[in-house]
Structures are given as structure tokens and as C-alpha cells.
C-alpha atoms as a PDB file:
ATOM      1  CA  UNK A   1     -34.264   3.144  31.295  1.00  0.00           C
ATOM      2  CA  UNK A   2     -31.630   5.163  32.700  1.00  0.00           C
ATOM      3  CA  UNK A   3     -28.748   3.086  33.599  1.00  0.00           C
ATOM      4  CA  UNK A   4     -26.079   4.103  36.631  1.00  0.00           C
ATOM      5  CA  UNK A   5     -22.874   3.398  37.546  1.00  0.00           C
ATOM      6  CA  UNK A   6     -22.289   0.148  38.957  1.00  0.00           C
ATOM      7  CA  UNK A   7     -20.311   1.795  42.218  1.00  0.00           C
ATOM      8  CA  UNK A   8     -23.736   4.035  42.653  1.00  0.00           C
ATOM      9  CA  UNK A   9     -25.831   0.268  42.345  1.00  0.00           C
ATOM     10  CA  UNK A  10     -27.396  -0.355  46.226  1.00  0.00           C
ATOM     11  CA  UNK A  11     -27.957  -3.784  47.342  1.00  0.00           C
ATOM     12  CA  UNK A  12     -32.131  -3.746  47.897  1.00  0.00           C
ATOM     13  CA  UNK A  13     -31.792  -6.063  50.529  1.00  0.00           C
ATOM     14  CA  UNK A  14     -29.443  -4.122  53.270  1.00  0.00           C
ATOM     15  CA  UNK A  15     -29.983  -0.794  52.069  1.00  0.00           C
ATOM     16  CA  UNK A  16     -25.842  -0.207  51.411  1.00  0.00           C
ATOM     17  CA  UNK A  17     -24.119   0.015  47.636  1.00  0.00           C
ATOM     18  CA  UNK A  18     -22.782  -3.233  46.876  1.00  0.00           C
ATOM     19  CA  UNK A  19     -18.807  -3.134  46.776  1.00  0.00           C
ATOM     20  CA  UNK A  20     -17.095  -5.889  45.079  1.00  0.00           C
ATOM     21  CA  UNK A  21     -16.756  -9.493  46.975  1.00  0.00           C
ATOM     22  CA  UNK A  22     -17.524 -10.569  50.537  1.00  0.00           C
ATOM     23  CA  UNK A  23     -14.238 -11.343  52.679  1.00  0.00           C
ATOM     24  CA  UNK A  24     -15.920 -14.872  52.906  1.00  0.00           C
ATOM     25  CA  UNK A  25     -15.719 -15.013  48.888  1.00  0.00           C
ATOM     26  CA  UNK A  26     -12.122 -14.161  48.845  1.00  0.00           C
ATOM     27  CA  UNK A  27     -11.094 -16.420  51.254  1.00  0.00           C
ATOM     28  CA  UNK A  28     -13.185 -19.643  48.983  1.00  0.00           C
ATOM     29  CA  UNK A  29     -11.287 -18.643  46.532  1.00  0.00           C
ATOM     30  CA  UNK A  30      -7.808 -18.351  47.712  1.00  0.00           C
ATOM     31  CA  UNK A  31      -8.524 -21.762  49.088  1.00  0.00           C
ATOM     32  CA  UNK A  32      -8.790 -22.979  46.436  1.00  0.00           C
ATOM     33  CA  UNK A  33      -6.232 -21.828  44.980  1.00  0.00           C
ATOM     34  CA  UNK A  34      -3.895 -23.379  47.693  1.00  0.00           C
ATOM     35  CA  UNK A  35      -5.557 -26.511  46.861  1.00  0.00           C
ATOM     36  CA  UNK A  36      -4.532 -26.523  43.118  1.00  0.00           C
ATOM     37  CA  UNK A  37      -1.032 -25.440  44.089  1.00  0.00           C
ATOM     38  CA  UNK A  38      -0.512 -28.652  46.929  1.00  0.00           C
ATOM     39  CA  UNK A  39      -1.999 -30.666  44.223  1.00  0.00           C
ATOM     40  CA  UNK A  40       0.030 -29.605  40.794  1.00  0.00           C
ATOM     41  CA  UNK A  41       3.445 -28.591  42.634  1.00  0.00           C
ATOM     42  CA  UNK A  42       4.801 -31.967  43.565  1.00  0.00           C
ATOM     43  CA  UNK A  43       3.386 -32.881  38.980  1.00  0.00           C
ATOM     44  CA  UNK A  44       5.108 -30.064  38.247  1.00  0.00           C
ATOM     45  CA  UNK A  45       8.416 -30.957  39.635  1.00  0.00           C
ATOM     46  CA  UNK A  46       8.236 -34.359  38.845  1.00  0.00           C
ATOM     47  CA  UNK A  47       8.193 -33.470  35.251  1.00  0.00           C
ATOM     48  CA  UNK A  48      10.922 -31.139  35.520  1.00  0.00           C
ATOM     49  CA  UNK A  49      13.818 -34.192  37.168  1.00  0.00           C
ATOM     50  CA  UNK A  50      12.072 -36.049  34.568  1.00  0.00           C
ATOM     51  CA  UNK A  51      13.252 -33.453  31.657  1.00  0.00           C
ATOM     52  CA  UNK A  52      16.625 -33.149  33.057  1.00  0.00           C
ATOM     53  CA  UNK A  53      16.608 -36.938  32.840  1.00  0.00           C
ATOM     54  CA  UNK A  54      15.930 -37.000  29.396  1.00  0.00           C
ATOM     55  CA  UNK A  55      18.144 -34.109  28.729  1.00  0.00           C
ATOM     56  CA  UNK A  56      21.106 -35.787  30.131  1.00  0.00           C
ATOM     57  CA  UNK A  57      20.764 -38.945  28.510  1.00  0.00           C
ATOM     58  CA  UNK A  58      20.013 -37.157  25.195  1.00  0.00           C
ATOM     59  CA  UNK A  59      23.225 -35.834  25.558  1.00  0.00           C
ATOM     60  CA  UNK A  60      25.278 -38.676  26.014  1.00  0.00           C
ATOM     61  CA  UNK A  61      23.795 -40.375  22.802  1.00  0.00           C
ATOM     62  CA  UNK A  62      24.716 -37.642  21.280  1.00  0.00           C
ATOM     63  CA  UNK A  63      28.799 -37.985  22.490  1.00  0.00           C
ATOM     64  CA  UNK A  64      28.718 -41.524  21.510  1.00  0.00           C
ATOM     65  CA  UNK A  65      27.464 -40.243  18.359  1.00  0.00           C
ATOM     66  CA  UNK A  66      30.543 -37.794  17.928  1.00  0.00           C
ATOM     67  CA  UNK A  67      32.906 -40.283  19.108  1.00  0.00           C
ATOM     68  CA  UNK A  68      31.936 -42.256  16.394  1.00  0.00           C
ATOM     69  CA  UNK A  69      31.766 -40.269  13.825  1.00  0.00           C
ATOM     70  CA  UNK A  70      34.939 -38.719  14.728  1.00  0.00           C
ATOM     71  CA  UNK A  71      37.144 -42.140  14.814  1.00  0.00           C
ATOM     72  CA  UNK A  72      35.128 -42.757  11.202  1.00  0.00           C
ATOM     73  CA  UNK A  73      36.837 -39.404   9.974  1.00  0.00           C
ATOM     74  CA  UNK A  74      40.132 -40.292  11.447  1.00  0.00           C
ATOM     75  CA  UNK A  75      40.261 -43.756  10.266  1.00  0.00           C
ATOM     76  CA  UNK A  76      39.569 -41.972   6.602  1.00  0.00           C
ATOM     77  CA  UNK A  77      42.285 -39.505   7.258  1.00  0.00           C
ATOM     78  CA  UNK A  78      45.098 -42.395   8.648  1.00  0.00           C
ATOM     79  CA  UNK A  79      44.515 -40.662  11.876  1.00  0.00           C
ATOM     80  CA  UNK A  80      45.995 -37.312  10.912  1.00  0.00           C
ATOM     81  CA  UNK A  81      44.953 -34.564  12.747  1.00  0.00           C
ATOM     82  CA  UNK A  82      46.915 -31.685  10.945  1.00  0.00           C
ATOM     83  CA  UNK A  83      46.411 -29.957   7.852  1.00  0.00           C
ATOM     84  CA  UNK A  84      43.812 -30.605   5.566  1.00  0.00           C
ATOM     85  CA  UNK A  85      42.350 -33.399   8.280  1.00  0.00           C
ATOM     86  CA  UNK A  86      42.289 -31.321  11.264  1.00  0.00           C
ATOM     87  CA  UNK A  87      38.010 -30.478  10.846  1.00  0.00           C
ATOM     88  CA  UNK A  88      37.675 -34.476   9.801  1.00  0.00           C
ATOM     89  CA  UNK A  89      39.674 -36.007  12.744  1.00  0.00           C
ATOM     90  CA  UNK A  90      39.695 -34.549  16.413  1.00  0.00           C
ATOM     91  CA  UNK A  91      42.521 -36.411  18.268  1.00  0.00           C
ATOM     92  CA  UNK A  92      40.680 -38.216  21.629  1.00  0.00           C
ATOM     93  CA  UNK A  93      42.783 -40.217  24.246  1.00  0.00           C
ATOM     94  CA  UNK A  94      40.385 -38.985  26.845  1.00  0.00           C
ATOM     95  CA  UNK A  95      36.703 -38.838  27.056  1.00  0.00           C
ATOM     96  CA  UNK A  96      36.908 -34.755  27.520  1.00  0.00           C
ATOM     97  CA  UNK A  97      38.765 -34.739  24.720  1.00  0.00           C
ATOM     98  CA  UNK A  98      35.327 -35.392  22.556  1.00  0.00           C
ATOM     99  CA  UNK A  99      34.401 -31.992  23.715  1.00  0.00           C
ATOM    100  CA  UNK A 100      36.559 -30.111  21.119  1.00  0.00           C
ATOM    101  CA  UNK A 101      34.845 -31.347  17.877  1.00  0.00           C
ATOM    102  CA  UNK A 102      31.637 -30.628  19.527  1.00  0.00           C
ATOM    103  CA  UNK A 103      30.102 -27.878  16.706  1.00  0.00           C
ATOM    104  CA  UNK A 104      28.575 -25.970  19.954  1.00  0.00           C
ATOM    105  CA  UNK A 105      30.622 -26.020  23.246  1.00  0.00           C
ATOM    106  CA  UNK A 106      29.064 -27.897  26.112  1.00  0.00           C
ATOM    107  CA  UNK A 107      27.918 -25.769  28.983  1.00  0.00           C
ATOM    108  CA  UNK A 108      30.648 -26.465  31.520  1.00  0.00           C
ATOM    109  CA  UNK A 109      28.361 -24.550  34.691  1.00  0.00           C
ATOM    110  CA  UNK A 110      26.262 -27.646  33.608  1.00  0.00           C
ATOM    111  CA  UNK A 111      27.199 -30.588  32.595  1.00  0.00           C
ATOM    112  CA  UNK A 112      30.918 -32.189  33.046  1.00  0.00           C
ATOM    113  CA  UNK A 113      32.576 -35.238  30.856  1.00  0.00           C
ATOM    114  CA  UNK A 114      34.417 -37.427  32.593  1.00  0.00           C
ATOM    115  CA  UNK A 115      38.421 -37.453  31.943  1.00  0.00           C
ATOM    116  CA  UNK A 116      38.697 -41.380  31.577  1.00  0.00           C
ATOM    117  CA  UNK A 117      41.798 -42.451  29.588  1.00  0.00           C
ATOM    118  CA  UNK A 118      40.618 -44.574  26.381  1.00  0.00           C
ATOM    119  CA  UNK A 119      44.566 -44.795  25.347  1.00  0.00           C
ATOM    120  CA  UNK A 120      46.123 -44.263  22.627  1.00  0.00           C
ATOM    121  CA  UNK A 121      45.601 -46.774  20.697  1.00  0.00           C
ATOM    122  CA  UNK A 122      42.954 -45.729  17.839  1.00  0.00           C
ATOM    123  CA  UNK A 123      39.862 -47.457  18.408  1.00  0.00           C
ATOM    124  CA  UNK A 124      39.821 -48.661  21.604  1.00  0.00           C
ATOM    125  CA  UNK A 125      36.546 -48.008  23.451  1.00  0.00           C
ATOM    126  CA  UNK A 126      35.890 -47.660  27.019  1.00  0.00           C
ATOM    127  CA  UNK A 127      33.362 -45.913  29.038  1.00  0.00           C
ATOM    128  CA  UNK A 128      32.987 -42.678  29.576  1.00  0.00           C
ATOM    129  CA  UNK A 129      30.752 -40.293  31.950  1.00  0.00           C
ATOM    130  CA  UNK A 130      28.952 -37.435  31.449  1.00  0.00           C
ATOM    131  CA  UNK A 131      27.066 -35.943  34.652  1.00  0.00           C
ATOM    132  CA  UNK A 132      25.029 -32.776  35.258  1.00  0.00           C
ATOM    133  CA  UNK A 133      26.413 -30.728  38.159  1.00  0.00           C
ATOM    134  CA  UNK A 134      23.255 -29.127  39.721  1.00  0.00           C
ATOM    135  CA  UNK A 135      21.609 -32.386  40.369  1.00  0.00           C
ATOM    136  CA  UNK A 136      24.134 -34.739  40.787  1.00  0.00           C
ATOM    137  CA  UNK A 137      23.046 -37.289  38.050  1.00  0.00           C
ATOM    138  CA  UNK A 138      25.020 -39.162  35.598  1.00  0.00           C
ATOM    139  CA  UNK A 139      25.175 -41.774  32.722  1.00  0.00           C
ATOM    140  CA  UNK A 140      27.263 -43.489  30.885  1.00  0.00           C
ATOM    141  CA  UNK A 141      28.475 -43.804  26.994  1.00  0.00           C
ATOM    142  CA  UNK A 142      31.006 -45.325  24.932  1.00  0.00           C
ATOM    143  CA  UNK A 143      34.459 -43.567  23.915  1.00  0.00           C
ATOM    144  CA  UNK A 144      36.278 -44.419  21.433  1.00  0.00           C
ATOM    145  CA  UNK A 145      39.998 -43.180  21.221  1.00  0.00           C
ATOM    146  CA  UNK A 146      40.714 -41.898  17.669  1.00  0.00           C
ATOM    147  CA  UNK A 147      43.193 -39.323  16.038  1.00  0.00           C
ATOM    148  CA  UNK A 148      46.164 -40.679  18.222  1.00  0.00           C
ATOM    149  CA  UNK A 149      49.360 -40.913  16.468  1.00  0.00           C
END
């Protein structure tokens, strides 16, 4: 059997070549696609606040982390920030001041630290802020003031 090109294919029924789909077929089809959409849009962003959520909280464990560790290596050092000491103790009187013994800068078009005084007396804790600019939200972790002479 001799087969043809499907554009030279007639429809049997009508008498015409058959073309591709029916305007009604389209239409079904785009429908449903506007269905899926209403229905995994509002998921979709959901999940993404949700991420930005986690993200943001993530972040502040992770500055109460480096406070921490950073008053450990200062309370090794006496508190000296010069010299030898300056990669093992980061002097912090403010919460912002965390930001500089970060090993990767914080994305400042993102995200903002709050400039709360701790004081200067090493090892005093207070709270501190850290809230993402494009959405608005915020938490909260502990400072501690370190590296102060």
C-alpha cells in the first residue's frame, strides 16, 4: 500500500482534506488550561511567601550562630580585635556590626539587620532584627556584643 502525505489525507465523510484541529478543539483545550492555571496559581504562590519565610528565618539562625561564635573567639582572644586576633574576634556593639565577619556579605537590596545597640560591654545580649525589604517581613535573634574594648 502506497502511503500519502498526511496534508493530501481527505476526511471520507465531508469530502475536504482534514487540516489539523477543529476551532471547538482548541478552545476545550485552552479551557482547560485556564482551569489548571486558576487552580495551581494561588499553590504556587503560597509556596513561594512560604520559602521566603523559611529563608528569612534560616537566616537569622544563622546570625545568632555568628554572634556566638564570634563572642567565643573574642572571649579566647581577651577581646582583641587587632593583630593576630582580628579573623578570630569581629568587634560588635551593634547588631549590623555582625555583618562584617559574615564569610559572604549579606545582600543589602534584600535583607537589612537592624542597628540595635547591644553596648559595649562584652557579652551582653539583646535582640536584634533582621527583615527582608521586598516583603516587609521580619524576625528576631539574639546579639551578643563581643570584641569591645
Amino acid at each position: 500500500m502506497i502511503s500519502r502525505p498526511s496534508h493530501l489525507v481527505c476526511d471520507a465523510r465531508h469530502g475536504r482534506r482534514a487540516r489539523g484541529f477543529s476551532l471547538i478543539e482548541l478552545m476545550i483545550v485552552i479551557a482547560m488550561l485556564g482551569v489548571l492555571l486558576a487552580v495551581a496559581a494561588p499553590r504556587f504562590f503560597s509556596v513561594a511567601s512560604e520559602a521566603e519565610g523559611a529563608t528569612l528565618s534560616g537566616l537569622a539562625s544563622a546570625l545568632a550562630g555568628t554572634m556566638a561564635v564570634n563572642y567565643a573567639g573574642c572571649s579566647a582572644t581577651g577581646h582583641s580585635t587587632s593583630g593576630a586576633n582580628a579573623k578570630k574576634c569581629t568587634q560588635v556593639r551593634y547588631c549590623d556590626d555582625i555583618a562584617a565577619a559574615l564569610m559572604e556579605p549579606l545582600d543589602a537590596t534584600r535583607y537589612q539587620i537592624t542597628h540595635t545597640e547591644l553596648g559595649a560591654t562584652n557579652g551582653k545580649s539583646g535582640t536584634c532584627g533582621l527583615a527582608h525589604l521586598k516583603s516587609g517581613a521580619s524576625v528576631e535573634f539574639m546579639g551578643i556584643a563581643a570584641g569591645n574594648p
